[in-house]
C-alpha atoms as a PDB file:
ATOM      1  CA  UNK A   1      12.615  -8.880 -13.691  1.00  0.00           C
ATOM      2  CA  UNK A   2      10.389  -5.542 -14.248  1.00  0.00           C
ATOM      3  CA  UNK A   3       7.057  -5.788 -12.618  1.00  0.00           C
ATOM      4  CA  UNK A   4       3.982  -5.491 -13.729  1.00  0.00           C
ATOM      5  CA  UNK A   5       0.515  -3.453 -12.756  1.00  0.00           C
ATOM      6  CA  UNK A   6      -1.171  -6.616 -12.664  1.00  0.00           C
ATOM      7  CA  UNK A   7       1.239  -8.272 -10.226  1.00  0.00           C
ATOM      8  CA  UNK A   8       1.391  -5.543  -8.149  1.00  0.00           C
ATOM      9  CA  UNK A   9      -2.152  -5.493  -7.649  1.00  0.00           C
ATOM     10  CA  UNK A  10      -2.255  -9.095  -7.059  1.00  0.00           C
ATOM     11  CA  UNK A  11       0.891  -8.830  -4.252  1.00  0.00           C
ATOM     12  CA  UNK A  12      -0.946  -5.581  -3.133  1.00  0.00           C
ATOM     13  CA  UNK A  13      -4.372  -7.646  -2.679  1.00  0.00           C
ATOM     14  CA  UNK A  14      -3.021 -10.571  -0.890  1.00  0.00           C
ATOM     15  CA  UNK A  15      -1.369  -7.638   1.737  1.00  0.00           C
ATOM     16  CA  UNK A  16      -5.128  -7.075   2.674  1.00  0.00           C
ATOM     17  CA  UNK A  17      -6.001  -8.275   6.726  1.00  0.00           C
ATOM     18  CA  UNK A  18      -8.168  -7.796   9.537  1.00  0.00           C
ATOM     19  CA  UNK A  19      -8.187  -5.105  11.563  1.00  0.00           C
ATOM     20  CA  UNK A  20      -5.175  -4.798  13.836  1.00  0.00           C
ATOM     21  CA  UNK A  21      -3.636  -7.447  12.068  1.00  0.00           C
ATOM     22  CA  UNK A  22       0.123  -6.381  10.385  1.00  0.00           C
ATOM     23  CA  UNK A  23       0.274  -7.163   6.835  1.00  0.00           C
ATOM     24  CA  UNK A  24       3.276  -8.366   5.049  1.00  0.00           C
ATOM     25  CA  UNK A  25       5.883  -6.320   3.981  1.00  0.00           C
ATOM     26  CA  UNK A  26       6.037  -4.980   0.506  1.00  0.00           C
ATOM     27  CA  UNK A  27       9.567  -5.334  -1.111  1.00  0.00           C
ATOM     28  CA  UNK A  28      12.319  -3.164  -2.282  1.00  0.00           C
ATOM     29  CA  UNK A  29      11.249  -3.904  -5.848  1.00  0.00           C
ATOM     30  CA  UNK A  30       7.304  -3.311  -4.773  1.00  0.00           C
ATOM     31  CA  UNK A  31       7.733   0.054  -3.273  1.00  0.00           C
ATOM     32  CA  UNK A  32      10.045   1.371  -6.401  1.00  0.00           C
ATOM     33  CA  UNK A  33       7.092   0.160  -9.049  1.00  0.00           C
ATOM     34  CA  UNK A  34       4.534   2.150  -6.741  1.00  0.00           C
ATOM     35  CA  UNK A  35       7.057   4.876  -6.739  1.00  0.00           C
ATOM     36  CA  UNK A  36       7.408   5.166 -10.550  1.00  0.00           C
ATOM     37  CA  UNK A  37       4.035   4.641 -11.218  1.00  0.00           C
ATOM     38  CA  UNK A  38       2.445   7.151  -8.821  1.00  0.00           C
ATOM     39  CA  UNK A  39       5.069   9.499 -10.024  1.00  0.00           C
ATOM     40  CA  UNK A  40       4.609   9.502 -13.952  1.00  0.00           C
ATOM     41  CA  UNK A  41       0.941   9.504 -13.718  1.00  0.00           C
ATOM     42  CA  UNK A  42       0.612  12.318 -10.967  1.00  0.00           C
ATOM     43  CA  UNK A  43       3.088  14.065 -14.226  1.00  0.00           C
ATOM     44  CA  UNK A  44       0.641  13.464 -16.159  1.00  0.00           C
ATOM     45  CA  UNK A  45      -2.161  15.196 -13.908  1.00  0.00           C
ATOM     46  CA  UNK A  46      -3.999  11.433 -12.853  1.00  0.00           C
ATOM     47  CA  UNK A  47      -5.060  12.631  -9.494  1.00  0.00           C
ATOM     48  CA  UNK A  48      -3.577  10.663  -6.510  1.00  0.00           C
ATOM     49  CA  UNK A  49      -7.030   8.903  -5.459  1.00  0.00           C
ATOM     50  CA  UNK A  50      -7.387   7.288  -8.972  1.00  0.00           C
ATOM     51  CA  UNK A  51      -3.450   6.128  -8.609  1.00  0.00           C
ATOM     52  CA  UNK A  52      -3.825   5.048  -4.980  1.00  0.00           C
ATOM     53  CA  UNK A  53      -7.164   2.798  -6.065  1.00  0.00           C
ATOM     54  CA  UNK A  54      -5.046   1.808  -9.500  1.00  0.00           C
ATOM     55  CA  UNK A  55      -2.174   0.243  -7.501  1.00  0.00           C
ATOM     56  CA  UNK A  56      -4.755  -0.925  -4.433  1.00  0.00           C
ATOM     57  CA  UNK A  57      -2.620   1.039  -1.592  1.00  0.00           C
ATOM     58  CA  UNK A  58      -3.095   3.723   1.001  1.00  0.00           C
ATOM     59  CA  UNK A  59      -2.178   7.280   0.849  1.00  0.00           C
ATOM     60  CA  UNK A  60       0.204   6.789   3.838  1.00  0.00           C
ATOM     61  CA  UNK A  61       1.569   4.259   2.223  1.00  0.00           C
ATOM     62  CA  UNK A  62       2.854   6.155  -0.923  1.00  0.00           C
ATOM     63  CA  UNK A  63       3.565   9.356   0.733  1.00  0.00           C
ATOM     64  CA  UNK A  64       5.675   6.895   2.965  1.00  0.00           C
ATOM     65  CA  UNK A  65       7.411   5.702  -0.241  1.00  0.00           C
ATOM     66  CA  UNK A  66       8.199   8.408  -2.144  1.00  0.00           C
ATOM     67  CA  UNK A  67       8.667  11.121   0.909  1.00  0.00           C
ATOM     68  CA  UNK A  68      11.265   9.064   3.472  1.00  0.00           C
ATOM     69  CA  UNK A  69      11.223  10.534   6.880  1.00  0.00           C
ATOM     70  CA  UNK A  70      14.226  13.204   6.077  1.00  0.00           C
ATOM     71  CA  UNK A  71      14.123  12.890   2.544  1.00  0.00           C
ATOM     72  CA  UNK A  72      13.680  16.657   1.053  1.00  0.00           C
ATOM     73  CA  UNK A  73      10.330  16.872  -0.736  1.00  0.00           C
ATOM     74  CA  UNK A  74      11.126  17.896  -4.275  1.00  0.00           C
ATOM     75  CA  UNK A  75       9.463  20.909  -6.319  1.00  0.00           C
ATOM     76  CA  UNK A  76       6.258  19.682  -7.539  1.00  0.00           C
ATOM     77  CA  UNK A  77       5.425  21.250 -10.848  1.00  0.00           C
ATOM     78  CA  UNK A  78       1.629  22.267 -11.332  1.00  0.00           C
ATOM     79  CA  UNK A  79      -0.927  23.851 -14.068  1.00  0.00           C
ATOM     80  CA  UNK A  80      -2.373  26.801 -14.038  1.00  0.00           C
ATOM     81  CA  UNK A  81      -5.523  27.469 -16.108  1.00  0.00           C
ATOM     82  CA  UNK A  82      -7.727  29.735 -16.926  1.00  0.00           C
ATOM     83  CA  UNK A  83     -11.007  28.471 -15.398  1.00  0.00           C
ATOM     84  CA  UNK A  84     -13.833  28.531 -18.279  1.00  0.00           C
ATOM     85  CA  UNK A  85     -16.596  29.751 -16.475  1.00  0.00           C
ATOM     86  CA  UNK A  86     -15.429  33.484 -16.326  1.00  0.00           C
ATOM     87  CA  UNK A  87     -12.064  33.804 -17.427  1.00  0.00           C
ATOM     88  CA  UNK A  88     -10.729  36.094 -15.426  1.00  0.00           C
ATOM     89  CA  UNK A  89      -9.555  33.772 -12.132  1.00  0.00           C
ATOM     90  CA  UNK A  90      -7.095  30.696 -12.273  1.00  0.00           C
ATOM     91  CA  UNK A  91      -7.701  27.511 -11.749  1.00  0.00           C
ATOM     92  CA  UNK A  92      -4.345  25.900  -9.461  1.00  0.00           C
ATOM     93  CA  UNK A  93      -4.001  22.270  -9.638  1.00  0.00           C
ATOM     94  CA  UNK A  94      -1.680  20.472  -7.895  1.00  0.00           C
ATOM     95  CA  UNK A  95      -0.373  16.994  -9.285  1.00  0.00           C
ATOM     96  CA  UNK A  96      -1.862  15.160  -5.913  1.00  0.00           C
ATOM     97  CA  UNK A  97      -5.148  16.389  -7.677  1.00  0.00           C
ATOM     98  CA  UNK A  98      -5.563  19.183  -5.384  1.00  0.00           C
ATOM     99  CA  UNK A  99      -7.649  22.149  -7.079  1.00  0.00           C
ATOM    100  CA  UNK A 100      -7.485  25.902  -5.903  1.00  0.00           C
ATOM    101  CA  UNK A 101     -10.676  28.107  -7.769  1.00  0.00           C
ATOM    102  CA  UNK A 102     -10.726  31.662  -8.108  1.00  0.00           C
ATOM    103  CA  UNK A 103      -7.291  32.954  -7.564  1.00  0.00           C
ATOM    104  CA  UNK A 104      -5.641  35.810 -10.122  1.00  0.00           C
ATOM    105  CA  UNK A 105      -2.444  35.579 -11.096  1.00  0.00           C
ATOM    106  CA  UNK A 106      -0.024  37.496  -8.291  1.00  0.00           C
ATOM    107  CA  UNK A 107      -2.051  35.171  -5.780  1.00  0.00           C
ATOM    108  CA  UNK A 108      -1.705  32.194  -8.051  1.00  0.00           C
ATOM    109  CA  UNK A 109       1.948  33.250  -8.250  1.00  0.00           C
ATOM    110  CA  UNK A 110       2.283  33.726  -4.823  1.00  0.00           C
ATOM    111  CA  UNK A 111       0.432  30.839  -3.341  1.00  0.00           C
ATOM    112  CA  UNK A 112       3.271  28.605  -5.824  1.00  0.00           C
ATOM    113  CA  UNK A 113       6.234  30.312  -4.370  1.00  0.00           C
ATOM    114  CA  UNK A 114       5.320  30.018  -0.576  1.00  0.00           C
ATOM    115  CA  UNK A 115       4.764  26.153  -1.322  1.00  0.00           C
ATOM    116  CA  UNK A 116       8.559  26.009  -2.658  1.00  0.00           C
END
């Protein structure tokens, strides 16, 4: 059975507790949908604060998810713009919505390769 947004916003709201209180466990099945999701929309530049309130989780939670302790992080691909205001720096954004202002292209360049 392929889940839905709507019922994993409705498993992810019934996960909410008091403070110091341990919440139920999400499932194999759970975690995968959050996966997928959080992955094609970050591809399609959503920025990870809109996808984290879409699904109704934390960030630890998905970073958790997708990033398993050991697990190599993968290549992240990025856009680079040409910011409108002067056109002369870049713009860097990062598909976790980060945004770098101001940087020409051999630091743009070089900022991307030291992040692997």
């Amino acid at each position: 059975m392929e889940m839905t947004l709507e019922e994993f916003r409705h498993e992810s709201a019934k996960r909410k507790v008091a403070k110091g209180e341990k919440p139920e466990a999400y499932t194999t099945e759970q975690k995968e949908f959050a996966v997928t999701f959080a992955t094609e929309a970050l591809g399609r530049g959503v920025r990870k604060a809109e996808v984290l309130r879409t699904l109704g989780i934390s960030s630890g939670a998905l970073d958790k998810w997708m990033y398993p302790e050991g697990a190599p992080r993968k290549f992240k691909r990025v856009q680079l713009k040409t910011a409108p205001a002067n056109g002369s720096s870049l713009v860097l954004v990062t598909p976790g919505g980060n945004r770098i202002e101001g940087l020409d292209l051999e630091k743009a360049a070089a900022l991307v390769k030291a992040l692997g």
